[in-house]
N, C-alpha and C. Protein backbone atom coordinates (compact mmCIF):
# COMPACT_ATOMS: atom_id res chain seq x y z
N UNK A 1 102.12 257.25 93.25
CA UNK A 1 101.00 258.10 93.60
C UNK A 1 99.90 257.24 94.21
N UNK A 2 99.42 257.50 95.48
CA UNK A 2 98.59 257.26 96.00
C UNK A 2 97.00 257.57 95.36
N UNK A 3 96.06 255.98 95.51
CA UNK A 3 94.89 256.59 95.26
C UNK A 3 93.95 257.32 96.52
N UNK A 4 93.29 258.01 96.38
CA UNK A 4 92.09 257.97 97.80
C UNK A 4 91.62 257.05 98.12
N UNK A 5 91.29 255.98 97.45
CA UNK A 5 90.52 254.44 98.22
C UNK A 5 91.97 254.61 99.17
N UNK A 6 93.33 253.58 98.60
CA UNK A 6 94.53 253.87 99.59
C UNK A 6 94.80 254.77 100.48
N UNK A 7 94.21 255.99 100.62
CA UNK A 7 94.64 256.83 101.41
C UNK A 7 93.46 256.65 102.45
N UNK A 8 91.74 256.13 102.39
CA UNK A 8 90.91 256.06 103.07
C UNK A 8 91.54 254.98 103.54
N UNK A 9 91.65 253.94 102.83
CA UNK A 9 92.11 252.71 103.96
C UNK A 9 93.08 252.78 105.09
N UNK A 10 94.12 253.12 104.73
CA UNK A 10 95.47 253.99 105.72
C UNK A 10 94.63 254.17 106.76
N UNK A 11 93.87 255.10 106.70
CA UNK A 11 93.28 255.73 107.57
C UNK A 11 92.14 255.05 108.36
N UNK A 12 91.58 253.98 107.69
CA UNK A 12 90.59 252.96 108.49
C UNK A 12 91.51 252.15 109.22
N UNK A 13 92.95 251.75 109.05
CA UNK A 13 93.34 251.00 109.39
C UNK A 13 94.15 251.29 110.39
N UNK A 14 94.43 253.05 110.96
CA UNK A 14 94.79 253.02 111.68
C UNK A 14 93.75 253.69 112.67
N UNK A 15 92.33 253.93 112.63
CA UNK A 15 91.12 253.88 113.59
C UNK A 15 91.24 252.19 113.94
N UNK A 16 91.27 251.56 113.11
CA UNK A 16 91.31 250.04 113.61
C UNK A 16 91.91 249.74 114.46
N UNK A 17 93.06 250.05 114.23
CA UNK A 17 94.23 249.69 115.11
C UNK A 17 93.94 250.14 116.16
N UNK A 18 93.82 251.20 116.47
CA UNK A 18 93.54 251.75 118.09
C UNK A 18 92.39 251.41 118.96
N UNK A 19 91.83 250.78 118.32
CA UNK A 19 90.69 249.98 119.15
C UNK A 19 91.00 248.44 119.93
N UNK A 20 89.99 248.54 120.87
CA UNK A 20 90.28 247.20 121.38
C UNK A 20 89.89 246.16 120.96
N UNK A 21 91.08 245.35 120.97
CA UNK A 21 90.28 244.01 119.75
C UNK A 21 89.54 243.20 121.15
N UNK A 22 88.41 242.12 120.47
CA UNK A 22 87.02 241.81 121.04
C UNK A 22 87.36 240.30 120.41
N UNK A 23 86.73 239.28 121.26
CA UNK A 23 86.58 238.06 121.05
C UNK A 23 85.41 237.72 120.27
N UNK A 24 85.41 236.74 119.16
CA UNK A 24 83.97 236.65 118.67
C UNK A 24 84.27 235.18 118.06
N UNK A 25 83.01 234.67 117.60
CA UNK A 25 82.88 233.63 117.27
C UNK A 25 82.69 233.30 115.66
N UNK A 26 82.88 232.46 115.05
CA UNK A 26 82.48 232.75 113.32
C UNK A 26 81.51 231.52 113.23
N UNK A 27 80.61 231.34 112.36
CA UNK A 27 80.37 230.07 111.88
C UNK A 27 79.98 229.93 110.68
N UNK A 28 80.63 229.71 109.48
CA UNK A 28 80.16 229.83 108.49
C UNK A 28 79.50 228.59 107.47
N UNK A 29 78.25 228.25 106.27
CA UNK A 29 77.94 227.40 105.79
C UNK A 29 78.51 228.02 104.44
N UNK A 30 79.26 226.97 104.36
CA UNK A 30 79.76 227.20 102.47
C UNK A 30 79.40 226.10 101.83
N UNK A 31 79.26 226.30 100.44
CA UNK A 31 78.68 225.79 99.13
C UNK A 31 79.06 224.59 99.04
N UNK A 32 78.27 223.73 98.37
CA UNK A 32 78.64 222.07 98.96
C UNK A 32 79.05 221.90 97.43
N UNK A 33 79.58 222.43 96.57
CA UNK A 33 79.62 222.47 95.55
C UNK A 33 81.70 222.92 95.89
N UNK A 34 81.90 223.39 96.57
CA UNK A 34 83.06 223.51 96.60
C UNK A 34 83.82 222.15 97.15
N UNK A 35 85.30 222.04 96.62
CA UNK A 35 86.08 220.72 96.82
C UNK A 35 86.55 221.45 98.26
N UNK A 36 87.40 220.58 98.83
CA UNK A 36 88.01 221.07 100.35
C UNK A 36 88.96 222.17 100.38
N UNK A 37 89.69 222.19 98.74
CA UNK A 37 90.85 223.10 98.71
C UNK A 37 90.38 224.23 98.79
N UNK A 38 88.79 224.31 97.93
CA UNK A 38 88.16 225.54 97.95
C UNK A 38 87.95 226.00 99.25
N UNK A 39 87.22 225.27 100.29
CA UNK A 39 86.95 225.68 100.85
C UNK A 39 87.77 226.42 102.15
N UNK A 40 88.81 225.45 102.26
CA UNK A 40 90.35 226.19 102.91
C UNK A 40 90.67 227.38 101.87
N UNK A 41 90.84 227.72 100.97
CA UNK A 41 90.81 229.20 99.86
C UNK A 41 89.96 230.17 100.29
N UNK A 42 88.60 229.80 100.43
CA UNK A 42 87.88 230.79 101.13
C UNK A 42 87.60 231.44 102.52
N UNK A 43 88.46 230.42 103.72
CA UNK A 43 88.50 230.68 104.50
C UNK A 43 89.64 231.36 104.62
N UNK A 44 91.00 231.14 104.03
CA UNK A 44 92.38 231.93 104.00
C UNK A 44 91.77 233.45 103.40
N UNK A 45 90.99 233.93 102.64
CA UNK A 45 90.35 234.78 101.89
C UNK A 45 89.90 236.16 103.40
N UNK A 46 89.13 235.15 104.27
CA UNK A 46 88.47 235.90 105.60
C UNK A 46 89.32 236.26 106.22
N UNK A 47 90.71 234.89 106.69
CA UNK A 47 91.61 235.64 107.08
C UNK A 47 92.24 236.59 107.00
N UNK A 48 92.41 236.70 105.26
CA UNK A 48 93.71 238.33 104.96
C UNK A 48 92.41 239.08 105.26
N UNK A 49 91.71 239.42 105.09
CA UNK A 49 90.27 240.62 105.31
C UNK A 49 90.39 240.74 106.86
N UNK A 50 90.85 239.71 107.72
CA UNK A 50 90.70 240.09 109.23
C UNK A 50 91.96 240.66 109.66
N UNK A 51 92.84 240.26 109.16
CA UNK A 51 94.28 240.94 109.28
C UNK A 51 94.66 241.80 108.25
N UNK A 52 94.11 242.32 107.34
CA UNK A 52 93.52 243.68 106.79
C UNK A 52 93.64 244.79 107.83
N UNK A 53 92.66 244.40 108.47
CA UNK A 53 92.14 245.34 110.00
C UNK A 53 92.50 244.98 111.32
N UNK A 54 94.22 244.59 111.47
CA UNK A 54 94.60 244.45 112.42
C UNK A 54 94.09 243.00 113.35
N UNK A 55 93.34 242.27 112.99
CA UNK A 55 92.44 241.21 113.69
C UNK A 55 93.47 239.84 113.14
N UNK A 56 92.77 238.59 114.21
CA UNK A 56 93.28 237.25 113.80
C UNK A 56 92.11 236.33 114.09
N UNK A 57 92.43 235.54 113.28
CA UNK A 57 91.34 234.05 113.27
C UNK A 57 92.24 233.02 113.80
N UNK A 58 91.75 232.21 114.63
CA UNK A 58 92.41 231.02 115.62
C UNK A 58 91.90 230.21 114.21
N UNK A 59 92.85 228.79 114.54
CA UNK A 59 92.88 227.53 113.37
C UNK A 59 91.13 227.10 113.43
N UNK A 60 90.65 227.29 112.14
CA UNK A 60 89.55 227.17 112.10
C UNK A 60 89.06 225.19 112.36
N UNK A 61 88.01 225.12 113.16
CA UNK A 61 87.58 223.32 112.68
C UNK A 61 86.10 223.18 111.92
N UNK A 62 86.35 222.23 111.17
CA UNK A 62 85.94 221.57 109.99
C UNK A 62 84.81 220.92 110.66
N UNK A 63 83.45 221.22 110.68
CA UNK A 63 82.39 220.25 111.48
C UNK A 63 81.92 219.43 110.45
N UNK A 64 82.50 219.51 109.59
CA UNK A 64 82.18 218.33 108.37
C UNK A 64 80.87 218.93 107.61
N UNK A 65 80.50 217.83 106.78
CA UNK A 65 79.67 218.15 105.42
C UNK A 65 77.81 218.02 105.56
N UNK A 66 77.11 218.65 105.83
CA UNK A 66 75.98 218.14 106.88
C UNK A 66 74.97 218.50 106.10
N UNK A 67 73.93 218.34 106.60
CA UNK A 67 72.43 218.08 105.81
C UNK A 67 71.97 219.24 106.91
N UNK A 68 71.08 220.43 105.78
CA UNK A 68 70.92 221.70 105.92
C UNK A 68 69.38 221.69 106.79
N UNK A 69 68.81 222.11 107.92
CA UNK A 69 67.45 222.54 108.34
C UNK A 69 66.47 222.43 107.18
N UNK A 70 67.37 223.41 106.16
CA UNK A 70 66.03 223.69 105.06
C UNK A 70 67.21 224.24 104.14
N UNK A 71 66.52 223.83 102.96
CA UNK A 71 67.28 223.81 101.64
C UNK A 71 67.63 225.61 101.34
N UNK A 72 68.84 225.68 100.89
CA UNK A 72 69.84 227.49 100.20
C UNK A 72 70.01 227.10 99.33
N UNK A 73 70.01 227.75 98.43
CA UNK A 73 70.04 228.11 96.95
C UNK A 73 69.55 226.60 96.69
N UNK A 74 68.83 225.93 96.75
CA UNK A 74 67.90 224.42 96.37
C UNK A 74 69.32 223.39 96.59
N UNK A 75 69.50 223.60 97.41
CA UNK A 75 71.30 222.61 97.94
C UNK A 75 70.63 222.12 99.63
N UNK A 76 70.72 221.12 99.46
CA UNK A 76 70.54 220.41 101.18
C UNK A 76 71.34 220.08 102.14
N UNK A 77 72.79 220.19 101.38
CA UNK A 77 73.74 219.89 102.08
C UNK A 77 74.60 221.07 102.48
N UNK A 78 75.49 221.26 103.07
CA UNK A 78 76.57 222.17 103.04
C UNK A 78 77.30 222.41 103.81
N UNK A 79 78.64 222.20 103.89
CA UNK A 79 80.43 222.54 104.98
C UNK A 79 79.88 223.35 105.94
N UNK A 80 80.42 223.57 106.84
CA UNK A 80 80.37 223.84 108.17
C UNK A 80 81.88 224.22 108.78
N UNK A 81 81.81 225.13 109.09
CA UNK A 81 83.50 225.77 109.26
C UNK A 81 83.09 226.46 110.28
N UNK A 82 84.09 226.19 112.17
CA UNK A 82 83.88 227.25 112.96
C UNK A 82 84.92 227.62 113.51
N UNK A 83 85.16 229.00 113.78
CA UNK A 83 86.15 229.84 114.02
C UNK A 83 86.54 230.32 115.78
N UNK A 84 87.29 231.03 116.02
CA UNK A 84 87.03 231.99 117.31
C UNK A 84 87.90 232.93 116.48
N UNK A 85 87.89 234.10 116.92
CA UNK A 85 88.66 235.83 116.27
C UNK A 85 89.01 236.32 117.45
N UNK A 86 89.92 237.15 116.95
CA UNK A 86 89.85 238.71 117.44
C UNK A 86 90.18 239.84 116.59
N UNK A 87 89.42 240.73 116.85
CA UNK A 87 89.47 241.81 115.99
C UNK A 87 88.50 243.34 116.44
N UNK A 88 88.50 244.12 116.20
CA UNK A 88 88.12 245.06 116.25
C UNK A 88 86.58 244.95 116.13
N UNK A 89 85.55 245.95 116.58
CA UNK A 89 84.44 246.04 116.71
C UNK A 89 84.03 246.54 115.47
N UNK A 90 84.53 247.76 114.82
CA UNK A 90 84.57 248.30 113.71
C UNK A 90 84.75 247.49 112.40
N UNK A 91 85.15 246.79 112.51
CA UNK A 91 85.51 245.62 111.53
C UNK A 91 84.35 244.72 111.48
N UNK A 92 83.48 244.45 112.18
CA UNK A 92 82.22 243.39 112.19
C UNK A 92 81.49 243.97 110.66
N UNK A 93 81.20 245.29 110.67
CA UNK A 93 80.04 245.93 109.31
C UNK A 93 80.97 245.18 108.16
N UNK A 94 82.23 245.64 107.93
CA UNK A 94 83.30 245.64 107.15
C UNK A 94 83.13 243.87 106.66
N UNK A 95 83.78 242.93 107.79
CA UNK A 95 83.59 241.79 107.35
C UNK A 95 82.03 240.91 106.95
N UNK A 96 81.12 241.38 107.58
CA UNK A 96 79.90 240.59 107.16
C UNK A 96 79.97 241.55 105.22
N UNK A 97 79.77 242.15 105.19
CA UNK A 97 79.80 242.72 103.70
C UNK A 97 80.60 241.63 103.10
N UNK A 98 81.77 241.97 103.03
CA UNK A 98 82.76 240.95 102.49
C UNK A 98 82.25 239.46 102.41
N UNK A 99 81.68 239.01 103.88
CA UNK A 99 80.96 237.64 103.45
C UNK A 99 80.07 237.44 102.29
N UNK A 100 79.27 238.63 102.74
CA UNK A 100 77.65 238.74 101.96
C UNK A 100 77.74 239.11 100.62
N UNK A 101 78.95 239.69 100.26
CA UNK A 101 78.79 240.58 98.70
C UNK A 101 80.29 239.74 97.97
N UNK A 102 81.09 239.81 98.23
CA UNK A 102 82.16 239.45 97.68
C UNK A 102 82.80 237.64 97.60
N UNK A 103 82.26 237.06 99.00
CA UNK A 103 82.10 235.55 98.80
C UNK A 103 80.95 235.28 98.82
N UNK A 104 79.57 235.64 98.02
CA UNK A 104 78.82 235.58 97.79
C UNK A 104 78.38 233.93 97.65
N UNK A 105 78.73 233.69 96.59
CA UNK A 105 78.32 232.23 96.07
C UNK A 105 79.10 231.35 96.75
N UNK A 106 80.01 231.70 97.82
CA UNK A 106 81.00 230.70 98.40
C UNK A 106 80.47 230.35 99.75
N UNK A 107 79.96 231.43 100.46
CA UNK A 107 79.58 231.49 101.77
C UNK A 107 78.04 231.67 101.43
N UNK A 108 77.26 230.62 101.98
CA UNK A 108 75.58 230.59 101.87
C UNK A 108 75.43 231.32 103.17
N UNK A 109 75.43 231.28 104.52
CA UNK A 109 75.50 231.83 105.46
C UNK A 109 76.37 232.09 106.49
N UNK A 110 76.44 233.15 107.24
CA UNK A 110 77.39 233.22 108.34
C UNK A 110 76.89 233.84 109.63
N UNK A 111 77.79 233.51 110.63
CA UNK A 111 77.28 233.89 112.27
C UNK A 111 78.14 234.40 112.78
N UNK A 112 78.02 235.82 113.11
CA UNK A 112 79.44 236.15 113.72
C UNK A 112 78.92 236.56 115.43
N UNK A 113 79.49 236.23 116.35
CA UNK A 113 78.55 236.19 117.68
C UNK A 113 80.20 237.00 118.72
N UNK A 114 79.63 237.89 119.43
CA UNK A 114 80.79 238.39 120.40
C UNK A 114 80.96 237.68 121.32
N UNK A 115 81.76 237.25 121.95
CA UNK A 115 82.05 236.61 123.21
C UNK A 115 81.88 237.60 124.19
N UNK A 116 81.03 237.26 125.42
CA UNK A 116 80.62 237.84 126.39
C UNK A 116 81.07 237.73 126.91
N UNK A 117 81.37 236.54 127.43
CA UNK A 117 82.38 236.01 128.85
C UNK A 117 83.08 235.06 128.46
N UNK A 118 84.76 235.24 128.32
CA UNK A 118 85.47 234.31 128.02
C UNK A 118 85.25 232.91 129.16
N UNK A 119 84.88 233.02 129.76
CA UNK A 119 84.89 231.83 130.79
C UNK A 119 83.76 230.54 130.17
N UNK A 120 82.70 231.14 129.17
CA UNK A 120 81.63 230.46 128.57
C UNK A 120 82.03 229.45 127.64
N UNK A 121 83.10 230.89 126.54
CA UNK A 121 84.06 230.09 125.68
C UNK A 121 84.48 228.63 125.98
N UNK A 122 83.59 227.84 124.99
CA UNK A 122 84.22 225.93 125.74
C UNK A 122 84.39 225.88 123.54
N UNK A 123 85.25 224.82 123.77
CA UNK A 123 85.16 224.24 122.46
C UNK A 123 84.51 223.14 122.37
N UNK A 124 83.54 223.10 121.00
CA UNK A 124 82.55 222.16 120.93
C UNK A 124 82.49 221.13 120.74
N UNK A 125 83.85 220.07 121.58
CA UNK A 125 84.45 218.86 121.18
C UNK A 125 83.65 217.93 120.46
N UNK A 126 82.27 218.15 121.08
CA UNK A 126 80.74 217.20 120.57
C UNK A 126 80.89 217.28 118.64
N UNK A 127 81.21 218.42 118.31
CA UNK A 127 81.06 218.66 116.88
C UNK A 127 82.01 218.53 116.24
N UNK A 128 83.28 218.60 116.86
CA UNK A 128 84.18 218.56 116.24
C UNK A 128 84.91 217.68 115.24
N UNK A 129 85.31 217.56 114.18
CA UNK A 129 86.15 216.49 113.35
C UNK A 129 86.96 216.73 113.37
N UNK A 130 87.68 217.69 113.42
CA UNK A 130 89.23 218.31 113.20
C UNK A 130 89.09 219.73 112.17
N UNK A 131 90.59 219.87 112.45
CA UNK A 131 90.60 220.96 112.03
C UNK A 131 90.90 221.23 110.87
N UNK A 132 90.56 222.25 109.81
CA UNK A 132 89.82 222.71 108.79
C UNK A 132 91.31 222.35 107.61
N UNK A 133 92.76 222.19 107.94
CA UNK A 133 93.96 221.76 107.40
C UNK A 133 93.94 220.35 107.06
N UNK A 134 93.94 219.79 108.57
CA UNK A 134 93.22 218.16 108.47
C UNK A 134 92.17 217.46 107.78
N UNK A 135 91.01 218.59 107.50
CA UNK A 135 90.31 217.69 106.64
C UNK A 135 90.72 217.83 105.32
N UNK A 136 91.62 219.05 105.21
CA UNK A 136 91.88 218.99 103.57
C UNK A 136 92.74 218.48 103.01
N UNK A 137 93.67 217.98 104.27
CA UNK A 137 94.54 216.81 103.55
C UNK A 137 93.92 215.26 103.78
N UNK A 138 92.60 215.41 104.30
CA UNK A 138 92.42 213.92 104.32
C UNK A 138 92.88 212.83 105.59
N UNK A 139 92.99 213.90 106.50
CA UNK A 139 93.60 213.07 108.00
C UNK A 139 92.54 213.72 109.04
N UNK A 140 91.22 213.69 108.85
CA UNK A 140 90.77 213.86 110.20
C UNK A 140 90.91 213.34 111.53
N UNK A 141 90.54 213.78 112.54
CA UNK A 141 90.83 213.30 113.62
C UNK A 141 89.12 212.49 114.28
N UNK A 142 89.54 211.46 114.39
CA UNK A 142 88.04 210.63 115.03
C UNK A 142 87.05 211.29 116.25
N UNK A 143 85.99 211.26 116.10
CA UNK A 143 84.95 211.72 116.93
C UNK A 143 85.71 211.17 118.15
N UNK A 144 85.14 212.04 119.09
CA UNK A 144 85.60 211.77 120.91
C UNK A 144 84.51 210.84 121.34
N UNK A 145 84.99 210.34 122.15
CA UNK A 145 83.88 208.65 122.47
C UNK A 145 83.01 209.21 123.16
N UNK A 146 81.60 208.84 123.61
CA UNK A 146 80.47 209.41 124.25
C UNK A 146 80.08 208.72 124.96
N UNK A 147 80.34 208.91 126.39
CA UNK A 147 79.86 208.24 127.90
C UNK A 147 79.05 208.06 127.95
């Protein structure tokens, strides 16, 4: 027997589906209090929630462990994880909630930005350390040399 939450979702998920999925960007600051495994856990977490709703997250990279503008929750430091997606438009309300309420204490902030013009889309080699697998096993990949 089906519940109604299950039977609403069915049904969100196939308005989802019929939409056109949209390019967007993620950037999230998580808790410097988490080890790396955590923090690959919480990002696999966004993933099933994006493919929930028909959407995908490209291999996320790891901009490493950085010293904050201005201090969250009295923490100065904190991970740096950035993404590219696709997914549905309808799904943006859906996933910031999920950031904001449910990885609450995991995710201090997040940026979710649409891609306007794929042609803009550059990857931010400048920031990059590698990617978000690599740092959690401990094999990053070395900064790119600077002309």
């Amino acid at each position: 027997m089906t519940t109604m939450q299950d039977t609403v979702k069915e049904m969100l998920r196939g308005r989802y589906h019929r939409e056109k999925l949209l390019k967007y960007e993620l950037v999230l600051i998580i808790n410097p209090d988490y080890s790396m495994p955590q923090v690959l856990e919480a990002f696999q977490k966004i993933e099933s929630k994006v493919q929930e709703y028909s959407g995908s997250l490209n291999p996320a990279e790891y901009w490493g462990f950085r010293t904050l503008a201005y201090p969250i929750h009295k923490r100065n430091k904190a991970h740096y994880v950035y993404c590219t997606a696709q997914f549905n438009p309808s799904c943006v309300k859906e996933l910031e909630r999920f950031l904001s309420v449910e990885l609450h204490g995991g995710i201090f902030r997040h940026l979710i930005l649409k891609v306007q013009n794929e042609d803009l889309l550059v990857e931010p080699t400048m920031l990059k350390q590698s990617s978000l697998t690599d740092a959690v096993n401990g094999t990053p990949k070395a900064a790119p040399a600077v002309s």
